[in-house]
PDB file of N, CA and C in Angstrom:
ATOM      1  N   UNK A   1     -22.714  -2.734  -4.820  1.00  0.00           N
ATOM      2  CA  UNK A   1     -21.737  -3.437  -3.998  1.00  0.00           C
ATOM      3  C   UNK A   1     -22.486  -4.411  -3.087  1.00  0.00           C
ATOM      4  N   UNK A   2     -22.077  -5.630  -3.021  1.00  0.00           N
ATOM      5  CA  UNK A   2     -22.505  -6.582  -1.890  1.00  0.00           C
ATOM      6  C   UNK A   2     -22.427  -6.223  -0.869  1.00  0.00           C
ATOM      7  N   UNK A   3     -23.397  -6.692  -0.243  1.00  0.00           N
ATOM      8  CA  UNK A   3     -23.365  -6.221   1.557  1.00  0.00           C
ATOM      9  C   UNK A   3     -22.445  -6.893   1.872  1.00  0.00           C
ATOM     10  N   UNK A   4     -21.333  -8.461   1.579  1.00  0.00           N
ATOM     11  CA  UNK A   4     -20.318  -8.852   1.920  1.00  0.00           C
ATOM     12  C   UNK A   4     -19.548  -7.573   2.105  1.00  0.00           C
ATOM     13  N   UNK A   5     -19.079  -7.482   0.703  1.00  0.00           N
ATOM     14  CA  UNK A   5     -17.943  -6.567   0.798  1.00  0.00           C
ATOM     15  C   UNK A   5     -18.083  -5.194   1.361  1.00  0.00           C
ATOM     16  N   UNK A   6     -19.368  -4.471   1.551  1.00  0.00           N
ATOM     17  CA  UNK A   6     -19.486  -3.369   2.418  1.00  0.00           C
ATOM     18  C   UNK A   6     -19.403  -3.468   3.781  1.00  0.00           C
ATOM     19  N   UNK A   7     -19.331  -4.989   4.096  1.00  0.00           N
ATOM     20  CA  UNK A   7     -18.862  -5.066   5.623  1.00  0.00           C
ATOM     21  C   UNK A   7     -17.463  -5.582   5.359  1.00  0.00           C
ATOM     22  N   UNK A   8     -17.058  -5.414   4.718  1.00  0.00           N
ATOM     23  CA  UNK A   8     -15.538  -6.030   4.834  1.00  0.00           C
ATOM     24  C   UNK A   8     -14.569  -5.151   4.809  1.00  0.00           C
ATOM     25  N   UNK A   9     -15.215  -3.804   3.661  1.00  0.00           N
ATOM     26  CA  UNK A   9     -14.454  -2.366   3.538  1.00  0.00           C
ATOM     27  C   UNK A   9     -14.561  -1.493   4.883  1.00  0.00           C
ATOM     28  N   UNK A  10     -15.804  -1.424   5.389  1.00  0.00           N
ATOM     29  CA  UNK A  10     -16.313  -1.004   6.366  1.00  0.00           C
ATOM     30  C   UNK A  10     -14.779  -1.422   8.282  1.00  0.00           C
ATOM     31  N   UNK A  11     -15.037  -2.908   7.572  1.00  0.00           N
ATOM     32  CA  UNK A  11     -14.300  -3.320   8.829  1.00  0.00           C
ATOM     33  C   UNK A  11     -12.881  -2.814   8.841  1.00  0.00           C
ATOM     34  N   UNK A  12     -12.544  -2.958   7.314  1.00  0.00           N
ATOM     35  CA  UNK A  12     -11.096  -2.842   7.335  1.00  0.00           C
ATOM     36  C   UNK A  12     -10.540  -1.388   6.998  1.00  0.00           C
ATOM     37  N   UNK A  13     -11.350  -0.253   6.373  1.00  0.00           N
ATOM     38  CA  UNK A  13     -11.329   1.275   6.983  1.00  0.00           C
ATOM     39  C   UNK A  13     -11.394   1.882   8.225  1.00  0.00           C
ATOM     40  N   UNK A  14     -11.638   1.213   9.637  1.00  0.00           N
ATOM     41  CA  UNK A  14     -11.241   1.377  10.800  1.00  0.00           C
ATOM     42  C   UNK A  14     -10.073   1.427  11.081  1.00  0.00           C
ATOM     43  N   UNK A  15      -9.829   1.318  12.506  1.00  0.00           N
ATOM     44  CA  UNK A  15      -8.588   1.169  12.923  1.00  0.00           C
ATOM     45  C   UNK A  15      -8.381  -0.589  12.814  1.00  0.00           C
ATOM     46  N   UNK A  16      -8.915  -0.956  12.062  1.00  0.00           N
ATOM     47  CA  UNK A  16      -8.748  -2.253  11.905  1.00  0.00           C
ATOM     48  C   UNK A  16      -7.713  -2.628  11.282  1.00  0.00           C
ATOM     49  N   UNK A  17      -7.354  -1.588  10.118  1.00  0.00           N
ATOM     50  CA  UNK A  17      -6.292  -2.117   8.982  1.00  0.00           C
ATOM     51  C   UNK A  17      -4.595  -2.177   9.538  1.00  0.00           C
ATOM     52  N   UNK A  18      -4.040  -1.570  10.583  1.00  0.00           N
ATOM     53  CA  UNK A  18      -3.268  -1.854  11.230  1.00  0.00           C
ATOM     54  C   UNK A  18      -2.794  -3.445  11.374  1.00  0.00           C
ATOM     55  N   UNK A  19      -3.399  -3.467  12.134  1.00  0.00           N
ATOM     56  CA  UNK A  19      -3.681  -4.759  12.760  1.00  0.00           C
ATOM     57  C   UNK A  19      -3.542  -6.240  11.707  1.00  0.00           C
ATOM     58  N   UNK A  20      -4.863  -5.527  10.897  1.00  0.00           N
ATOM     59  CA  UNK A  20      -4.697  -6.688   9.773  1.00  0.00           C
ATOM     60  C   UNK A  20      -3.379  -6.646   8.745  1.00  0.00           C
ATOM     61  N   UNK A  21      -2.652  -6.013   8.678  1.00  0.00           N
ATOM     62  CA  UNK A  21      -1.660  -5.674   7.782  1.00  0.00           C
ATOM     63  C   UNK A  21      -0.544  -6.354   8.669  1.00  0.00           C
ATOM     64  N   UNK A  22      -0.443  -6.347   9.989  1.00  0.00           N
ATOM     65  CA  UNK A  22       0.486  -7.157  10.180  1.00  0.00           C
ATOM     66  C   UNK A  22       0.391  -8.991  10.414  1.00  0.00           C
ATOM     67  N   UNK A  23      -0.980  -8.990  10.811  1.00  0.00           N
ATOM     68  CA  UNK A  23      -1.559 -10.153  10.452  1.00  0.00           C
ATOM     69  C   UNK A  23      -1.113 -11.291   9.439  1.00  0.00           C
ATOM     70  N   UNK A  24      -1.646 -10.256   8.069  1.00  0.00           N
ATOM     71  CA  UNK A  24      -1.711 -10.774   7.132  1.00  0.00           C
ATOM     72  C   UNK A  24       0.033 -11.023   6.352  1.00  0.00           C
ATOM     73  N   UNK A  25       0.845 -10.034   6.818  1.00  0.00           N
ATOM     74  CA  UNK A  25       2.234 -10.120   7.071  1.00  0.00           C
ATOM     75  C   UNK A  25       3.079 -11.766   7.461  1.00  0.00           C
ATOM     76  N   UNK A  26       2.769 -11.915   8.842  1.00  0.00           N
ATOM     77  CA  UNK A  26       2.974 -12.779   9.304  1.00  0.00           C
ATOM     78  C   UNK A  26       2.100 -13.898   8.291  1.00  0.00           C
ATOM     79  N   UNK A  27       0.837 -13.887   8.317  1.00  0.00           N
ATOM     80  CA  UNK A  27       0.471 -15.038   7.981  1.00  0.00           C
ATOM     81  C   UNK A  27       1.104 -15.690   6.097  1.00  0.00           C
ATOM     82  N   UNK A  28       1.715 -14.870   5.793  1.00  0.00           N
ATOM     83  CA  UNK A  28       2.186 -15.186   4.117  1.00  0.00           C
ATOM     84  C   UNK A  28       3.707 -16.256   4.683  1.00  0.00           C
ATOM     85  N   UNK A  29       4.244 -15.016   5.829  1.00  0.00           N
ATOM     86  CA  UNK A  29       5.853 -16.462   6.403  1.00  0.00           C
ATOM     87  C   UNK A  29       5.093 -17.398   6.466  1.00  0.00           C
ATOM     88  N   UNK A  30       4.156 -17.196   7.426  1.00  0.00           N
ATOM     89  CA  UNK A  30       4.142 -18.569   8.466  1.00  0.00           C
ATOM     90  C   UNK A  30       2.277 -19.066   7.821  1.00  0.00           C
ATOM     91  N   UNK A  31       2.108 -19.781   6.698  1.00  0.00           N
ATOM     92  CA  UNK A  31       0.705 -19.824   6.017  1.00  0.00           C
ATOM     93  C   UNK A  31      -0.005 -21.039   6.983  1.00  0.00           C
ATOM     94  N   UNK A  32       0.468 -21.511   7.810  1.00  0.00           N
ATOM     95  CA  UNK A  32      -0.447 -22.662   8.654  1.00  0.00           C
ATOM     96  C   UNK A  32      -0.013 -22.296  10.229  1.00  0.00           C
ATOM     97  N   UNK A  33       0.205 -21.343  10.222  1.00  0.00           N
ATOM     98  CA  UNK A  33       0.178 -20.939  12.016  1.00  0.00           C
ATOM     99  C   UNK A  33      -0.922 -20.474  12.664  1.00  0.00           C
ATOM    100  N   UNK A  34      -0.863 -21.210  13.696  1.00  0.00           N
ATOM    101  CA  UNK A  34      -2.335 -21.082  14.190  1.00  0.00           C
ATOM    102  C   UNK A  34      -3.047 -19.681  14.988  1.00  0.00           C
ATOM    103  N   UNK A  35      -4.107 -19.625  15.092  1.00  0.00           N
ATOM    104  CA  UNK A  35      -4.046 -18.684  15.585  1.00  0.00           C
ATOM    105  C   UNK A  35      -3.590 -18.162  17.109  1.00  0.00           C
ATOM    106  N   UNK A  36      -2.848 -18.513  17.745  1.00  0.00           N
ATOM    107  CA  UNK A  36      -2.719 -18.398  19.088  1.00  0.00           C
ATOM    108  C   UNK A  36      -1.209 -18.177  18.490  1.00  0.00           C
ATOM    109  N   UNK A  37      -0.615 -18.891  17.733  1.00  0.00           N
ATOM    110  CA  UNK A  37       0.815 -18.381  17.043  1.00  0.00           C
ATOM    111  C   UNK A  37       0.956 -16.583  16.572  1.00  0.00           C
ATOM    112  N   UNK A  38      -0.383 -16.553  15.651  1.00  0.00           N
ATOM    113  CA  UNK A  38      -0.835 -15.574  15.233  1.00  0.00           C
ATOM    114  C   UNK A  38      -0.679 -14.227  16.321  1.00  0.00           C
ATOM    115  N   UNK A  39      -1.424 -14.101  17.149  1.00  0.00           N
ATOM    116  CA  UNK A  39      -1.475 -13.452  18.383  1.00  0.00           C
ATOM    117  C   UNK A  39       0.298 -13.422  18.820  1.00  0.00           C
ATOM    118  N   UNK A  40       0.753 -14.249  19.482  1.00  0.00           N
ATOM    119  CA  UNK A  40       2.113 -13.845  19.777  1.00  0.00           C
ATOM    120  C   UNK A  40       2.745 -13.506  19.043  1.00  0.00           C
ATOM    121  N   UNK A  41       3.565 -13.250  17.376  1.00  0.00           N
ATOM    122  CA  UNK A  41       4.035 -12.785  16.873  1.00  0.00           C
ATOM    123  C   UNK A  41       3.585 -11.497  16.333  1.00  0.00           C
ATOM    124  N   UNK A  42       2.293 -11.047  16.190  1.00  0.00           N
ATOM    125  CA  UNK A  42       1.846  -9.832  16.102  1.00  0.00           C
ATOM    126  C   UNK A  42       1.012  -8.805  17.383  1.00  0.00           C
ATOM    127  N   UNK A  43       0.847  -9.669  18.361  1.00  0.00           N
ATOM    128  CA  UNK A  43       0.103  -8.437  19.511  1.00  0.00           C
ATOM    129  C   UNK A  43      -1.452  -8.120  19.391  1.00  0.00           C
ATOM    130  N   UNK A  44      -1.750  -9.123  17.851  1.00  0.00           N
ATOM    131  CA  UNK A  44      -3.183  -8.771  18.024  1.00  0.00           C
ATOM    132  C   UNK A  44      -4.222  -9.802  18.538  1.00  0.00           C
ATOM    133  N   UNK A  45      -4.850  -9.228  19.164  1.00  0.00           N
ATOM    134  CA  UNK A  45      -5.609 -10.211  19.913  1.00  0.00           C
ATOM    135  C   UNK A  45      -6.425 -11.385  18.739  1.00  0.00           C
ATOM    136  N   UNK A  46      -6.891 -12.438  19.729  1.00  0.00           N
ATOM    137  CA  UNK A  46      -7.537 -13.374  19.236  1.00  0.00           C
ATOM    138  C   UNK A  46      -8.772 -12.889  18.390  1.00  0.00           C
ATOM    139  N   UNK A  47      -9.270 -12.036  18.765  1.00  0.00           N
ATOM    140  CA  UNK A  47     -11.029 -11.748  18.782  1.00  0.00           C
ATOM    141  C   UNK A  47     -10.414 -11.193  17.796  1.00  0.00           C
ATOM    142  N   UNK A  48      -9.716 -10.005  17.375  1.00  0.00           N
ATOM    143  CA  UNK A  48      -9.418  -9.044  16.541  1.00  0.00           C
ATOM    144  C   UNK A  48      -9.657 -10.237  15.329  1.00  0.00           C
ATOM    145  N   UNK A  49      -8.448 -11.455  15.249  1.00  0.00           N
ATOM    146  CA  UNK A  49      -7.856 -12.506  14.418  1.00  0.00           C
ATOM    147  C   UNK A  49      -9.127 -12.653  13.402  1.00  0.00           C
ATOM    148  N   UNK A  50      -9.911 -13.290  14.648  1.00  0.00           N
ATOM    149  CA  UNK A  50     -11.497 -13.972  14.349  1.00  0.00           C
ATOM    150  C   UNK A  50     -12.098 -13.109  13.634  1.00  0.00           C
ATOM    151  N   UNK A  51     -12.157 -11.897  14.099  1.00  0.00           N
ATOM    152  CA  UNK A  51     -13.376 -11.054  13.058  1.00  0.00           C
ATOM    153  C   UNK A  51     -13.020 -10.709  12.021  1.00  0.00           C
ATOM    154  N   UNK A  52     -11.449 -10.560  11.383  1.00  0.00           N
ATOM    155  CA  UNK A  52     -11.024 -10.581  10.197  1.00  0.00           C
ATOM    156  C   UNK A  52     -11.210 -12.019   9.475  1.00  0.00           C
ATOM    157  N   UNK A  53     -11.620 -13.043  10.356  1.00  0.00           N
ATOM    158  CA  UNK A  53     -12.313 -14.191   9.451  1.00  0.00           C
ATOM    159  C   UNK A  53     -13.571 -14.144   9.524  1.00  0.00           C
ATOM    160  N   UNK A  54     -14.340 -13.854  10.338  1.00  0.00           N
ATOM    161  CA  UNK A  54     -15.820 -13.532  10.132  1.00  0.00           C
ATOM    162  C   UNK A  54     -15.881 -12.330   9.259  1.00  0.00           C
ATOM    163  N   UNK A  55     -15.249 -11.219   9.048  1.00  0.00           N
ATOM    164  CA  UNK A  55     -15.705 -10.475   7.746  1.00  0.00           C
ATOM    165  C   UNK A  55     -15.332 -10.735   6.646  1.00  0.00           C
ATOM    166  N   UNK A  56     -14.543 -12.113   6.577  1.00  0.00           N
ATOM    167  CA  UNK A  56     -13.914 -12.356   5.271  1.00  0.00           C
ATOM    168  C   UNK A  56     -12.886 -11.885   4.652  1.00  0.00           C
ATOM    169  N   UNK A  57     -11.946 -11.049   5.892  1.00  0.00           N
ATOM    170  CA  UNK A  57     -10.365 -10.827   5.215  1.00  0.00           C
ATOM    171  C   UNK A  57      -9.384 -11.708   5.038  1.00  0.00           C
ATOM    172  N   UNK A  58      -9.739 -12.900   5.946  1.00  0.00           N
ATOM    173  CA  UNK A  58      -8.540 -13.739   5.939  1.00  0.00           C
ATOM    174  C   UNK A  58      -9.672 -15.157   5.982  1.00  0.00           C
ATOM    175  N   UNK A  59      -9.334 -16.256   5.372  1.00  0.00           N
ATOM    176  CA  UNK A  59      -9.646 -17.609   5.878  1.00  0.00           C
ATOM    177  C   UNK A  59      -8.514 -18.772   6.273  1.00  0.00           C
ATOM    178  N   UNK A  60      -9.394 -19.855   7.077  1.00  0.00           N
ATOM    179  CA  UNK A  60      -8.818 -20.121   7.947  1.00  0.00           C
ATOM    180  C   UNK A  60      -8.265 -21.641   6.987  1.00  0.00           C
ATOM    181  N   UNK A  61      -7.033 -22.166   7.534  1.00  0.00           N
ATOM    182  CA  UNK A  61      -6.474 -23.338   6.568  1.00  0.00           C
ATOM    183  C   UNK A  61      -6.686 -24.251   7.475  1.00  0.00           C
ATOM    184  N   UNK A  62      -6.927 -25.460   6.776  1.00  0.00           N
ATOM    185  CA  UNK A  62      -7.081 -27.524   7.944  1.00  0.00           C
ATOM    186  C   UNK A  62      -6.165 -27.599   7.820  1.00  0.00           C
ATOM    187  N   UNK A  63      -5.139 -28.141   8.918  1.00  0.00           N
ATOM    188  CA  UNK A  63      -4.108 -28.999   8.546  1.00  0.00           C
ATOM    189  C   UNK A  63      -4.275 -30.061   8.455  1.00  0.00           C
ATOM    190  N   UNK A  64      -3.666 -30.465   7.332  1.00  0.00           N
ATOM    191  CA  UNK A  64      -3.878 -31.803   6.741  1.00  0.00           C
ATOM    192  C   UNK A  64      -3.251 -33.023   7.923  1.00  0.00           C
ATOM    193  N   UNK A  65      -3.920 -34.105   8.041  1.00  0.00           N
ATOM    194  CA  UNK A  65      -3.249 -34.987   8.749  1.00  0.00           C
ATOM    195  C   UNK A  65      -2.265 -36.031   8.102  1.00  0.00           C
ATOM    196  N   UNK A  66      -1.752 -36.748   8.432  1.00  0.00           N
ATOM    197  CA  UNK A  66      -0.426 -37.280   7.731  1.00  0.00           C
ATOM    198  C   UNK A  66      -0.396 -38.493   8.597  1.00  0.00           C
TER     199      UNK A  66
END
C-alpha cells in the first residue's frame, strides 16, 4: 500500500469520517462551494475541510472565470 493512501485510510478511520461524510454530502449538491460555504452548511471547521484536502479525500475545484 502507498504511504498516500495509508495516510488517507489512517485519516479517515478516525473520528474523521463523520465529518467527512457530511462534507462530502454537501459538496456533490453544491460541487463549487467554497470552502467557508462548506463550513456553514456542515459545522465542520475550516482546518478539518483543509486536511481532508491535504490527505487527499477531497480536491479542490477553480472557478472558471467568465
Amino acid at each position: 500500500m502507498a504511504d498516500d493512501e495509508k495516510k488517507l485510510r489512517s485519516f479517515l478511520d478516525s473520528d474523521n469520517i463523520n465529518d467527512f461524510k457530511k462534507v462530502k454530502a454537501h459538496l456533490e449538491k453544491f460541487p463549487m462551494a467554497s470552502v467557508m460555504d462548506v463550513m456553514r452548511a456542515t459545522g465542520v471547521t475550516s482546518a478539518r475541510i483543509m486536511g481532508f484536502v491535504n490527505a487527499g479525500a477531497l480536491k479542490i475545484k477553480n472557478k472558471s472565470k467568465k
